[in-house]
Protein backbone atom coordinates (compact mmCIF):
# COMPACT_ATOMS: atom_id res chain seq x y z
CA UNK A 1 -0.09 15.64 27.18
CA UNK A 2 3.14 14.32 28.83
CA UNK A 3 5.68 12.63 27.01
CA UNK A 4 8.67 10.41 28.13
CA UNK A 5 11.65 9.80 25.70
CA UNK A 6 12.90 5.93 26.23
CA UNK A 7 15.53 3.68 24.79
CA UNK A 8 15.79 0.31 24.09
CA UNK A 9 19.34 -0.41 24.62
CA UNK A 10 21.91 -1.30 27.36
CA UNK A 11 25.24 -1.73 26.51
CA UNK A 12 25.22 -3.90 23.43
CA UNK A 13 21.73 -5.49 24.16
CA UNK A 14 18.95 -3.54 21.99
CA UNK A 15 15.51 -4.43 22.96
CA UNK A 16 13.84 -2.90 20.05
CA UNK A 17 12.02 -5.31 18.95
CA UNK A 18 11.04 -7.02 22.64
CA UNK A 19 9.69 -4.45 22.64
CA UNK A 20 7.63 -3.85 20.02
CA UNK A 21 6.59 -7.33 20.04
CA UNK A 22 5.34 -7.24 23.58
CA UNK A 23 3.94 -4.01 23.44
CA UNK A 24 5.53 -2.96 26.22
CA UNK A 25 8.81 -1.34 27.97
CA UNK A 26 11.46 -2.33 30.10
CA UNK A 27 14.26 -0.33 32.42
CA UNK A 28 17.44 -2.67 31.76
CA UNK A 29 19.62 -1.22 34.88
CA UNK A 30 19.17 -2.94 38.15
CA UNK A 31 18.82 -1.23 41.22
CA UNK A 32 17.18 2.32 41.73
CA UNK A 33 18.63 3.47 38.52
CA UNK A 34 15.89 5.69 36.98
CA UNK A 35 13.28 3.96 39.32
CA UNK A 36 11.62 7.34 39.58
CA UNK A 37 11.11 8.38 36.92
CA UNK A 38 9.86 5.10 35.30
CA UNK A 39 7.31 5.27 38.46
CA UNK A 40 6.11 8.46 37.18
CA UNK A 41 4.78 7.70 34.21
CA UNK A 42 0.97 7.58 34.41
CA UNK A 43 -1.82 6.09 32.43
CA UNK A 44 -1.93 7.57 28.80
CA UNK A 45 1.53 9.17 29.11
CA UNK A 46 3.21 8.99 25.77
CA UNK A 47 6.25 6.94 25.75
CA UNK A 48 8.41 8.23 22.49
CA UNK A 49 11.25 5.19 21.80
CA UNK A 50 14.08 6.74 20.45
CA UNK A 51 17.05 4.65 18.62
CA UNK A 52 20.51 6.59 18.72
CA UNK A 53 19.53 10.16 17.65
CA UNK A 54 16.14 9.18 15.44
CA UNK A 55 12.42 8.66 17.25
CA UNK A 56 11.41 5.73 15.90
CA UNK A 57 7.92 4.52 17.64
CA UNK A 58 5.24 5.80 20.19
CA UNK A 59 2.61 4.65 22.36
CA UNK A 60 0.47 5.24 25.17
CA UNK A 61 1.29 3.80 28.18
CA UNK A 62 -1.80 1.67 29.72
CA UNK A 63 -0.23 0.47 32.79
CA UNK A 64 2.34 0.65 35.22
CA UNK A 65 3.47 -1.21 37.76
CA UNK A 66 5.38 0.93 39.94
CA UNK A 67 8.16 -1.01 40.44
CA UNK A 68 9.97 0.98 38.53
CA UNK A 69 10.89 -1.06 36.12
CA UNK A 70 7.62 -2.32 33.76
CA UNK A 71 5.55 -0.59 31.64
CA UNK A 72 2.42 -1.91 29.50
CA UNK A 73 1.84 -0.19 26.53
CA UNK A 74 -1.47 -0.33 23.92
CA UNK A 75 0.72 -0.91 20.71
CA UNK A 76 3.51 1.03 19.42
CA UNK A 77 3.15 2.49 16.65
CA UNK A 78 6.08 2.78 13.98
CA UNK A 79 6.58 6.41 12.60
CA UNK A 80 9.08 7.53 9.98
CA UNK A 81 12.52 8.21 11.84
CA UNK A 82 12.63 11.50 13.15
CA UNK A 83 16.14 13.15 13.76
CA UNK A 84 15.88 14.51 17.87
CA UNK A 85 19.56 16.39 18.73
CA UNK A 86 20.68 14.72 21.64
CA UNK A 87 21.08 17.50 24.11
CA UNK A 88 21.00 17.15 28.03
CA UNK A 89 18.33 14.87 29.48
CA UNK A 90 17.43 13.64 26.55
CA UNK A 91 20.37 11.05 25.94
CA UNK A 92 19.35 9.32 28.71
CA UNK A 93 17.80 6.01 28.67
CA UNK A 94 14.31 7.87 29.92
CA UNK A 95 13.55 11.32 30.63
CA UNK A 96 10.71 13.93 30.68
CA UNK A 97 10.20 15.72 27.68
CA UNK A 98 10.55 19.50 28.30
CA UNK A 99 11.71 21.36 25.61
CA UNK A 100 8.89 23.05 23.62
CA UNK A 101 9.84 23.07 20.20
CA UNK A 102 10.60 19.27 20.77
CA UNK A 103 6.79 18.67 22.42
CA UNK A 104 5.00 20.48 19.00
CA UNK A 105 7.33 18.35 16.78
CA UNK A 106 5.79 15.15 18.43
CA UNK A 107 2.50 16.72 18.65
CA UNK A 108 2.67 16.83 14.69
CA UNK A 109 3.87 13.31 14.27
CA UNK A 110 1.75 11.82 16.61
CA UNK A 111 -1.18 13.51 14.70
CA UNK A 112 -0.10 12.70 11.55
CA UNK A 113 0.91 8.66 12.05
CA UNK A 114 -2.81 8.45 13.99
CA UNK A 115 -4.49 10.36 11.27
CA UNK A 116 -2.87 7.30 8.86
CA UNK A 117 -3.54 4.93 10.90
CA UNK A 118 -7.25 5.17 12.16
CA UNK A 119 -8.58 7.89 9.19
CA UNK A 120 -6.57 6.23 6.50
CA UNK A 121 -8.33 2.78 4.59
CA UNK A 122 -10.25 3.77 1.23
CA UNK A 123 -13.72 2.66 2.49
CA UNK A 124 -15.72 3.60 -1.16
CA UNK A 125 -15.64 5.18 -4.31
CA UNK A 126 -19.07 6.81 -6.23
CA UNK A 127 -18.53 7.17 -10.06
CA UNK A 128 -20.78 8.88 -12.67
CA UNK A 129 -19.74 8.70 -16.31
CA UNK A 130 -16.30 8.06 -16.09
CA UNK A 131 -14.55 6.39 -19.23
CA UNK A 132 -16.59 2.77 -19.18
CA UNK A 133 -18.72 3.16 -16.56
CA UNK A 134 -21.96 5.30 -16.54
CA UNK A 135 -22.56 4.39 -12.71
CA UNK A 136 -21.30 2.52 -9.84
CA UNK A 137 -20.83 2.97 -5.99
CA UNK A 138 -17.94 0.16 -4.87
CA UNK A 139 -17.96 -0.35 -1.44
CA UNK A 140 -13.90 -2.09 -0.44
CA UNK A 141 -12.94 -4.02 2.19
CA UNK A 142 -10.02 -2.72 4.48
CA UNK A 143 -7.87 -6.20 2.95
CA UNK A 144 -7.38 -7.47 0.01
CA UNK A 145 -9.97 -5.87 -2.95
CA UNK A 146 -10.26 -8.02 -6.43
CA UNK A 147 -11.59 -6.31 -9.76
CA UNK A 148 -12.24 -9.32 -12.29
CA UNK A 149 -13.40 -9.02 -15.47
CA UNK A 150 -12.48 -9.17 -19.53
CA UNK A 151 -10.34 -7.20 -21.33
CA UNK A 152 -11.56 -3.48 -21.79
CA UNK A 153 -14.09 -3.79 -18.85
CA UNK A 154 -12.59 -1.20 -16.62
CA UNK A 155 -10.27 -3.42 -14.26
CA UNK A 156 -7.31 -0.85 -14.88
CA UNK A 157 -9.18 2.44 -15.06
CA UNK A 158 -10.41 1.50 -11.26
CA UNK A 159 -7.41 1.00 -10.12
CA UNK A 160 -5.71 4.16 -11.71
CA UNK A 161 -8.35 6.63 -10.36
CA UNK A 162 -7.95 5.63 -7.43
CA UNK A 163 -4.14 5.71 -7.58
CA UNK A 164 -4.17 9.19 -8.91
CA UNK A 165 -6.89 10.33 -6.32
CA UNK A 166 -4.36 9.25 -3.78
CA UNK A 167 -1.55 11.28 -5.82
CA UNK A 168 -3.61 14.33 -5.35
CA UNK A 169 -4.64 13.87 -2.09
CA UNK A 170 -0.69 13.34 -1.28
CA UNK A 171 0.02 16.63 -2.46
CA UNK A 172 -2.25 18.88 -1.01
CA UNK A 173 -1.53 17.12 2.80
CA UNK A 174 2.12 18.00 2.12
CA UNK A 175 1.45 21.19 1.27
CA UNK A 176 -0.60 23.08 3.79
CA UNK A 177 -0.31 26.17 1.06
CA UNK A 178 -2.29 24.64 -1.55
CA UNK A 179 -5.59 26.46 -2.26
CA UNK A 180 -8.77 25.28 -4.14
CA UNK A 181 -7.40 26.46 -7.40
CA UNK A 182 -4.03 24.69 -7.13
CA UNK A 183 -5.99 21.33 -5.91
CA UNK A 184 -8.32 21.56 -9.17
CA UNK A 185 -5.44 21.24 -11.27
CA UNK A 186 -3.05 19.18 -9.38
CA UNK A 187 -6.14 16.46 -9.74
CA UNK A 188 -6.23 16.94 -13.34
CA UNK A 189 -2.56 16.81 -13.75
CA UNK A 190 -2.44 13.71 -11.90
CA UNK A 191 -5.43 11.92 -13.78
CA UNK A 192 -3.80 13.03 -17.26
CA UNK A 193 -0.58 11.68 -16.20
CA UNK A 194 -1.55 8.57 -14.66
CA UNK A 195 -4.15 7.47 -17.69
CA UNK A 196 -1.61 9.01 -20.60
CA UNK A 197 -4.22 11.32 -21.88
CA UNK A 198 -4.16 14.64 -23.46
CA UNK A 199 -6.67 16.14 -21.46
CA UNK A 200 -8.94 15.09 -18.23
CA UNK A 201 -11.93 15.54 -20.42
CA UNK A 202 -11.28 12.90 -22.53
CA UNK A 203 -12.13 10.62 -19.45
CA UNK A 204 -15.81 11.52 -19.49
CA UNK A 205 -17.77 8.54 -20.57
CA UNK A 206 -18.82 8.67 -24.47
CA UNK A 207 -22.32 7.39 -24.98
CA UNK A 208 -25.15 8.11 -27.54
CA UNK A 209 -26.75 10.57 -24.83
CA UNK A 210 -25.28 13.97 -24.27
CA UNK A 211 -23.15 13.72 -21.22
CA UNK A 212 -22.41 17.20 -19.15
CA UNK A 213 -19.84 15.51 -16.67
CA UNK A 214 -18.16 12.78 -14.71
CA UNK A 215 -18.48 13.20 -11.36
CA UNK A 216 -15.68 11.23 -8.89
CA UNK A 217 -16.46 10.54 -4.99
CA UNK A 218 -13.84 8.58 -3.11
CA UNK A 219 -14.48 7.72 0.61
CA UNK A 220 -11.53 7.01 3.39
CA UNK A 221 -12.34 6.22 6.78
CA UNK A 222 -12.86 9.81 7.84
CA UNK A 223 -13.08 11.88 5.17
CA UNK A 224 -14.12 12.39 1.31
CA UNK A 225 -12.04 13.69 -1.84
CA UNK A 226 -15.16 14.42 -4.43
CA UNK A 227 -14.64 16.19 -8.09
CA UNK A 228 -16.25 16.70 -11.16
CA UNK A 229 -15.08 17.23 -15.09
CA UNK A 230 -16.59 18.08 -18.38
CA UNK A 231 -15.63 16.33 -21.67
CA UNK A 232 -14.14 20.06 -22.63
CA UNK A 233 -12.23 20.12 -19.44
CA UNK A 234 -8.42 20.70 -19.85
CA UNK A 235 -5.76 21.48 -17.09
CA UNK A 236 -8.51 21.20 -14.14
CA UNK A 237 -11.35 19.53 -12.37
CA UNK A 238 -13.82 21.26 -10.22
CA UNK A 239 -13.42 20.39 -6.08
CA UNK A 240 -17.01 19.89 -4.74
CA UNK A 241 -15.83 18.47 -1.29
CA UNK A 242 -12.08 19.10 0.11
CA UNK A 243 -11.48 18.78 3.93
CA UNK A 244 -9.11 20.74 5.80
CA UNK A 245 -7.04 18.19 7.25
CA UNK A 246 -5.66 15.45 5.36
CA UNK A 247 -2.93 12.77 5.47
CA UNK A 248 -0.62 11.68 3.64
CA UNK A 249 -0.62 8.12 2.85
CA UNK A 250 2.04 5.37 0.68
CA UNK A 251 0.83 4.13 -2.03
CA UNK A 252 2.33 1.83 -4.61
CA UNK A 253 1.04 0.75 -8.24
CA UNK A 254 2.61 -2.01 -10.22
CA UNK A 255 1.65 -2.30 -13.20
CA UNK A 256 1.22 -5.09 -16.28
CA UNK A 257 4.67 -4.83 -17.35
CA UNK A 258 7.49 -6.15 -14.57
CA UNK A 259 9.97 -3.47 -14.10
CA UNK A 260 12.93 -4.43 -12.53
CA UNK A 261 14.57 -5.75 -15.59
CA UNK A 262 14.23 -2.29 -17.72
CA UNK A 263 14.76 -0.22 -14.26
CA UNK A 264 18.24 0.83 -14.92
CA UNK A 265 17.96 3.92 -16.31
CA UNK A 266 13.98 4.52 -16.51
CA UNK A 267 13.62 7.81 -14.50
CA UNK A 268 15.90 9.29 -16.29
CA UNK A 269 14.79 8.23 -19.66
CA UNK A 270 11.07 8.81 -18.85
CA UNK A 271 11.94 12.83 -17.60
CA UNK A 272 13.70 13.50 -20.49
CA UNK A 273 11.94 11.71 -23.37
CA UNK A 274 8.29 11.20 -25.04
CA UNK A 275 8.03 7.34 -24.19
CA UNK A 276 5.02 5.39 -24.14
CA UNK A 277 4.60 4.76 -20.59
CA UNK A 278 2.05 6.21 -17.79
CA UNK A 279 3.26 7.60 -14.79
CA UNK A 280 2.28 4.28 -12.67
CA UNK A 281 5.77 3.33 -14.10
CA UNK A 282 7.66 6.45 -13.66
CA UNK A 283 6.52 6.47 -9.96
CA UNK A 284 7.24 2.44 -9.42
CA UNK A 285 11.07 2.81 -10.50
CA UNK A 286 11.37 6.18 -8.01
CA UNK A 287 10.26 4.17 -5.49
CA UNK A 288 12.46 1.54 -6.31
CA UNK A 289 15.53 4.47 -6.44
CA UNK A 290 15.05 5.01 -2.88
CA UNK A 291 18.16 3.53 -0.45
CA UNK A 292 17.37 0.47 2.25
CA UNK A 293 16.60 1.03 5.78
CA UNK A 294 19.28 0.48 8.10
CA UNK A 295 18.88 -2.01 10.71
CA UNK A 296 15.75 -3.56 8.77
CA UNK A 297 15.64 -6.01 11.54
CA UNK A 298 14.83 -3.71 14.19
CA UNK A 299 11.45 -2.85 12.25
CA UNK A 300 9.58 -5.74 13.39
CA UNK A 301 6.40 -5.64 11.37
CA UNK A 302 8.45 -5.14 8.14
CA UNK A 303 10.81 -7.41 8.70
CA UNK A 304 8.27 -10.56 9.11
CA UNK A 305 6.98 -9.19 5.70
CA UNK A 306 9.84 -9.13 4.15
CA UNK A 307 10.96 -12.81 5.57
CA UNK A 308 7.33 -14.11 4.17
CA UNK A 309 8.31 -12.86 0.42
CA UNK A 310 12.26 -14.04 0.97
CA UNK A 311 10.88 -17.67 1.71
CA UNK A 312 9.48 -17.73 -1.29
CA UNK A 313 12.28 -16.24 -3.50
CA UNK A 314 14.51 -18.04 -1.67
CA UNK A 315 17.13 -15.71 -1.62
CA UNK A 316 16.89 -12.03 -1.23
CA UNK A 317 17.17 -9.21 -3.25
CA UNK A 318 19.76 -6.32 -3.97
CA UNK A 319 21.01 -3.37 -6.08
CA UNK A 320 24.70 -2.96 -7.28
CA UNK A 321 25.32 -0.05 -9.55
CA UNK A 322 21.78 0.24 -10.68
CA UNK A 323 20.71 -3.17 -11.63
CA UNK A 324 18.98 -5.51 -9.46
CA UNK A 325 19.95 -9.04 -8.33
CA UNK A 326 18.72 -12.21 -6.28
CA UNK A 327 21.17 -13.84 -4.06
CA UNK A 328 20.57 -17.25 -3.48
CA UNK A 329 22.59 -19.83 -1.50
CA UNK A 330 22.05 -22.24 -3.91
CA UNK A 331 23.39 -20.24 -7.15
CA UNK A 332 25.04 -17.17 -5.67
CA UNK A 333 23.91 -13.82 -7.19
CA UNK A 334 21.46 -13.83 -10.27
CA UNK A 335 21.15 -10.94 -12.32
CA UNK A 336 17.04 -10.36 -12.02
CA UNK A 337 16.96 -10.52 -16.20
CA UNK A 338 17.30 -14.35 -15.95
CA UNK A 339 15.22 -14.76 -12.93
CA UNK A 340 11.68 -15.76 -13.97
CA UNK A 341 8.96 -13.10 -14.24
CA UNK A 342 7.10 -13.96 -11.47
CA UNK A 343 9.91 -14.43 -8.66
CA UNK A 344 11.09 -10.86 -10.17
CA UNK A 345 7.44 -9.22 -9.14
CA UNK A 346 7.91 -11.11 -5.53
CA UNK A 347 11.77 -9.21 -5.32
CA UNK A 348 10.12 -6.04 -6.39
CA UNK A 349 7.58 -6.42 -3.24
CA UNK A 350 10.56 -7.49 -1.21
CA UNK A 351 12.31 -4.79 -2.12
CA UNK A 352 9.80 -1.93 -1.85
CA UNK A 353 9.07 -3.09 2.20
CA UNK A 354 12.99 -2.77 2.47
CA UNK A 355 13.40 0.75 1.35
CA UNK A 356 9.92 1.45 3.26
CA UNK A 357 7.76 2.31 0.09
CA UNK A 358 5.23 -0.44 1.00
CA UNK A 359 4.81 -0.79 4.85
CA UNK A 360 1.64 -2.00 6.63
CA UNK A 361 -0.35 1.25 6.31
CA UNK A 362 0.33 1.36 2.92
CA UNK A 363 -2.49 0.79 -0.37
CA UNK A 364 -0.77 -1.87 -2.86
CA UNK A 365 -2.32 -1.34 -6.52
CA UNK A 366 -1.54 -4.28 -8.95
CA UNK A 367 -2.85 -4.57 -12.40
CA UNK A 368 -2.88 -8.14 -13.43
CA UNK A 369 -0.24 -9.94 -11.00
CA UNK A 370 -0.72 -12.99 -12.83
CA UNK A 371 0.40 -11.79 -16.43
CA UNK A 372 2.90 -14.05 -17.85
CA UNK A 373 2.82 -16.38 -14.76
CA UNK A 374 2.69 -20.40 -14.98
CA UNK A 375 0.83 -21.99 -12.53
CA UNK A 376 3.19 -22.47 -9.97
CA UNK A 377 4.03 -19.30 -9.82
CA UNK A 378 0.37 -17.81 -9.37
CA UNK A 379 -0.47 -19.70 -6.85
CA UNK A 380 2.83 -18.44 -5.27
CA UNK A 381 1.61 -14.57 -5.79
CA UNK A 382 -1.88 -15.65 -4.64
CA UNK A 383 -0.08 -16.57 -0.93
CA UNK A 384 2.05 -13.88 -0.99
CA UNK A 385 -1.31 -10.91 -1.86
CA UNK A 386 -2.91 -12.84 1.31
CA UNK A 387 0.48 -12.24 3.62
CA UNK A 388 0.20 -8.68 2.78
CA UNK A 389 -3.18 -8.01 3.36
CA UNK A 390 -2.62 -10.32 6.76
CA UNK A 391 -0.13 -7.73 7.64
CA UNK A 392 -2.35 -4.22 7.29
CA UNK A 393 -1.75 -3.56 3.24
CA UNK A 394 -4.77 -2.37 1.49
CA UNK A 395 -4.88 -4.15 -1.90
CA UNK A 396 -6.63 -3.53 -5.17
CA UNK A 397 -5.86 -5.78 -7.81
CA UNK A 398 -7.38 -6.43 -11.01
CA UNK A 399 -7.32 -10.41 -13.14
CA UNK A 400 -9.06 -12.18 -15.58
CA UNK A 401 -7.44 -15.40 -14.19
CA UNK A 402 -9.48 -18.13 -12.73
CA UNK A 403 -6.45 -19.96 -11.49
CA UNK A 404 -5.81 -16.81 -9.11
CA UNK A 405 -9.50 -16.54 -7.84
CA UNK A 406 -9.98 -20.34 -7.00
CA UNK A 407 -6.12 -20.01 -5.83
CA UNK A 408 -7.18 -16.82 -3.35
CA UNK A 409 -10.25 -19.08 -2.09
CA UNK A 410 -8.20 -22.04 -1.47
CA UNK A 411 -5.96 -19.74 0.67
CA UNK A 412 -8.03 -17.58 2.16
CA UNK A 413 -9.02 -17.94 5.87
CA UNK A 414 -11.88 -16.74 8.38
CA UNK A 415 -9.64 -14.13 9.33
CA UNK A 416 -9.19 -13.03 5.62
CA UNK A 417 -10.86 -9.42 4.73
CA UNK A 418 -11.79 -9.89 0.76
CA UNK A 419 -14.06 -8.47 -1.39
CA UNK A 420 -14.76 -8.98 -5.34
CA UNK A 421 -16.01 -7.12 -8.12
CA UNK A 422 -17.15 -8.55 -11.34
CA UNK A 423 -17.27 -5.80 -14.57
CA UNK A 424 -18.87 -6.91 -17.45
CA UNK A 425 -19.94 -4.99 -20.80
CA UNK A 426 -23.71 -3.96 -20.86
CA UNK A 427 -24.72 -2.27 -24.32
CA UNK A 428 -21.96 1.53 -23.37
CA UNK A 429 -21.62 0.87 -20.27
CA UNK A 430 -19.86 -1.56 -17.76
CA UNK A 431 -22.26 -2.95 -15.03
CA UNK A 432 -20.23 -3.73 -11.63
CA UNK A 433 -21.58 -6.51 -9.36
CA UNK A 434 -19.72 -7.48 -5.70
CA UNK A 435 -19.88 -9.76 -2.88
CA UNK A 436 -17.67 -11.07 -0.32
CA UNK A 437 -16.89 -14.68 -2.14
CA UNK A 438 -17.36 -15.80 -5.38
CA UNK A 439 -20.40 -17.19 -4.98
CA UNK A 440 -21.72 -13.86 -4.34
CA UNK A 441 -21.22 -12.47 -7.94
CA UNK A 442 -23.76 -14.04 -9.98
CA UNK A 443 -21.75 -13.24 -13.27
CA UNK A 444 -18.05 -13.60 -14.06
CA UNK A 445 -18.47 -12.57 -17.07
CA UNK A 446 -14.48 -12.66 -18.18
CA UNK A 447 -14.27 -16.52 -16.89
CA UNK A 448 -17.01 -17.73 -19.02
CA UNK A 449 -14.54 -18.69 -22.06
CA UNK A 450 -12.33 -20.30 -19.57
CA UNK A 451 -14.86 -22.26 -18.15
CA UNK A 452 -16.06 -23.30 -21.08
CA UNK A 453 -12.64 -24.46 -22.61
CA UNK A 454 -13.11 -26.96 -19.55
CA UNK A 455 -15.87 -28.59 -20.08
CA UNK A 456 -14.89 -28.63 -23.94
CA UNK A 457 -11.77 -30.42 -22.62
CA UNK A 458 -13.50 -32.65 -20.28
CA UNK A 459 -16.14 -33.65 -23.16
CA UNK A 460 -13.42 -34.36 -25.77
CA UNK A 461 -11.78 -37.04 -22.94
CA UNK A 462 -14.76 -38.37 -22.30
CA UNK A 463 -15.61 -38.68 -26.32
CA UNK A 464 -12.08 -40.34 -26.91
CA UNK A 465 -12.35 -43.00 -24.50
CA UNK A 466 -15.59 -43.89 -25.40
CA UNK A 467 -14.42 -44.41 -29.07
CA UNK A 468 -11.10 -45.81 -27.47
């Protein structure tokens, strides 16, 4: 596998995101300045663009024109920035990569950002007696995934296994040391954390029938994570299927409560203290710790996210000495307390693509985005879970709002991946029904008093101004 180190800037001119945009590359100097070497690049070459000192992208090259200037790429793909000394030929604006150490360093990147990319959606997850559920197999969509039903139906627990599946699975791809044992009870730690229970046994499901276990299968693209517990498990679960590659993958959950106006502080408070919050919170406000990229603009994928979520805050959001702020033209800078709940839970999003936490490869969890929301500002959240999943995020939310469904189906386009899931209550156990639309759940169980409160409301008009 050859690979060719490239820049993107002459001068003052950076071409970064031309580039990236086009899908393709470009010698800037005129003449026969490097016009053979760009004329040796051949088909399926890697071309590794470098900015300053840090790799940034790669792709494969799928065409070139041999006149040595041109090159057509297939897409490049963004990795995180990877420091490469620049020594000899390689601060050039294009040069053959030689040196060995450098070629396995790429090799593992390469691996590792395709391995995200094409192995990396949550395609299904199998569940047998866990908490409210006795059995269901969900089958997602790659785009935007909606849990609805009533309070104590499940909505959250879905959402956390996942989440803490993901945790585990995080762990053991960044640490190629980890054996079966260590796995077993890095899951439970994770599921005990994440659900604020005293042991993972307390998340088999109770029922009149004896129950011997809960057994957990989740699917991505090209591989499966499967486990089972007792109710008198403790500190681990047992691995039934474990592969030996895996990849790492972002994931963010945000959960009922907004955060950025009790951030200051948090981590701190949470690692040192017995507080009353699951570690969906704790692991929110480290994300949110993390600094801003530089340069934001020349990430061109996250910067048209973030510009979608800064239209609708109209203004955009910062941190100055660990509190959180929206700076408007308008009004100048607003401290984020006084800045209505759900323009704070847009900045959060905003601000999570800025310090790359959320990118487009990344899984979004979000119990209830419209808690506490008015209208206005659902239908607001409703565009802006849409943009996202338009722009690669995997989503999983979960709502009992009716508002936000008919709000996603007014929005949603015939490019728009969704799927639904309506939980309901059936005797012990929660019964899970999906379809790609609305129309495809035959109950909504957790709408019913809604809709009814309508047509109370519509009767009592009609009754007035016939008495009228």
């Amino acid at each position: 596998m050859t690979y060719w180190l490239v820049r993107a800037k002459w001068d003052q001119d950076d071409k970064i995101n031309e580039f990236v945009h086009n899908n393709e590359w470009i010698n800037g100097y005129d003449g026969e300045k490097f016009f053979n070497e760009v004329n040796s690049i051949q088909k399926d070459d890697f071309l590794i663009l470098a900015d300053g000192s840090y790799i940034r992208y790669f792709a494969k090259c799928t065409q070139n024109y041999n006149d040595g200037t041109y090159i057509k790429v297939d897409k490049w793909i963004e990795i995180k920035p990877f420091y490469l000394s620049g020594k000899g030929a390689y601060i050039k604006t294009i040069s053959k990569i030689r040196d060995t150490k450098i070629i396995q360093s790429i090799d593992g990147i390469i691996s590792n950002a395709m391995g995200r990319i094409d192995h990396f959606k949550i395609s299904a997850l199998e569940i047998e007696n866990f908490t409210v559920f006795k059995k269901a197999n969900l089958k997602f969509s790659q785009g935007l995934n909606v849990f609805i039903g009533e309070n104590a139906s499940g909505k959250s627990h879905l959402l956390k296994l996942i989440y803490a599946i993901i945790k585990t699975n995080n762990d053991v791809s960044m640490n190629h040391s980890f054996d079966e044992t260590s796995c077993q009870r890095k899951a439970a730690q994770n599921l005990t954390n994440v659900f604020c229970v005293e042991k993972v046994g307390n998340l088999v499901h109770k029922s009149k029938r004896d129950v011997k276990e809960a057994n957990i299968k989740l699917d991505f693209s090209e591989y499966t994570l499967k486990f089972v517990f007792r109710p008198k498990s403790e500190v681990e679960v047992a691995i039934k299927a474990l592969p030996e590659k895996m990849f790492e993958k972002k994931a963010v959950f945000i959960p009922t409560k907004e955060m950025l106006s009790i951030f200051p502080g948090f981590t701190l408070l949470y690692r040192r203290r017995e507080i009353e919050f699951d570690e969906t919170y704790y692991d929110l406000c480290s994300s949110l710790e993390l600094p801003l990229l530089k340069n934001i603009q020349s990430y061109p994928e996250k910067y048209d996210m973030i510009k979608s979520l800064e239209e609708i805050l109209k203004g955009k959001i910062k941190i100055e000495n660990g509190r959180f702020y929206l700076e408007t033209e308008e009004k100048g800078s607003l401290e984020i307390t006084i800045i209505a709940e759900g323009i704070r839970k847009i900045a959060m999003l905003s601000y999570l693509v800025s310090n790359d936490s959320l990118d487009k490869d990344s899984i979004l969890f979000w119990d209830e985005p419209e808690s506490n929301l008015n209208p206005r500002l659902i239908k607001q959240i409703a565009r802006t879970l849409l943009k996202l999943s338009s722009h690669g995020v995997q989503l999983f939310i979960a709502t009992h709002s009716l508002f936000l469904l008919k709000e996603i189906e007014i929005l949603k386009t015939k490019q728009s991946n969704i799927k639904y899931f309506s939980l309901s209550m059936q005797d012990d156990f929660v019964e899970v029904i999906q379809g790609n639309s609305i129309e495809d759940i035959d109950e909504v169980v957790s709408l019913d008093e809604e809709l009814e409160q309508s047509e109370r409301f519509m009767d009592k008009e009609l009754y007035s101004e016939a008495n009228e």
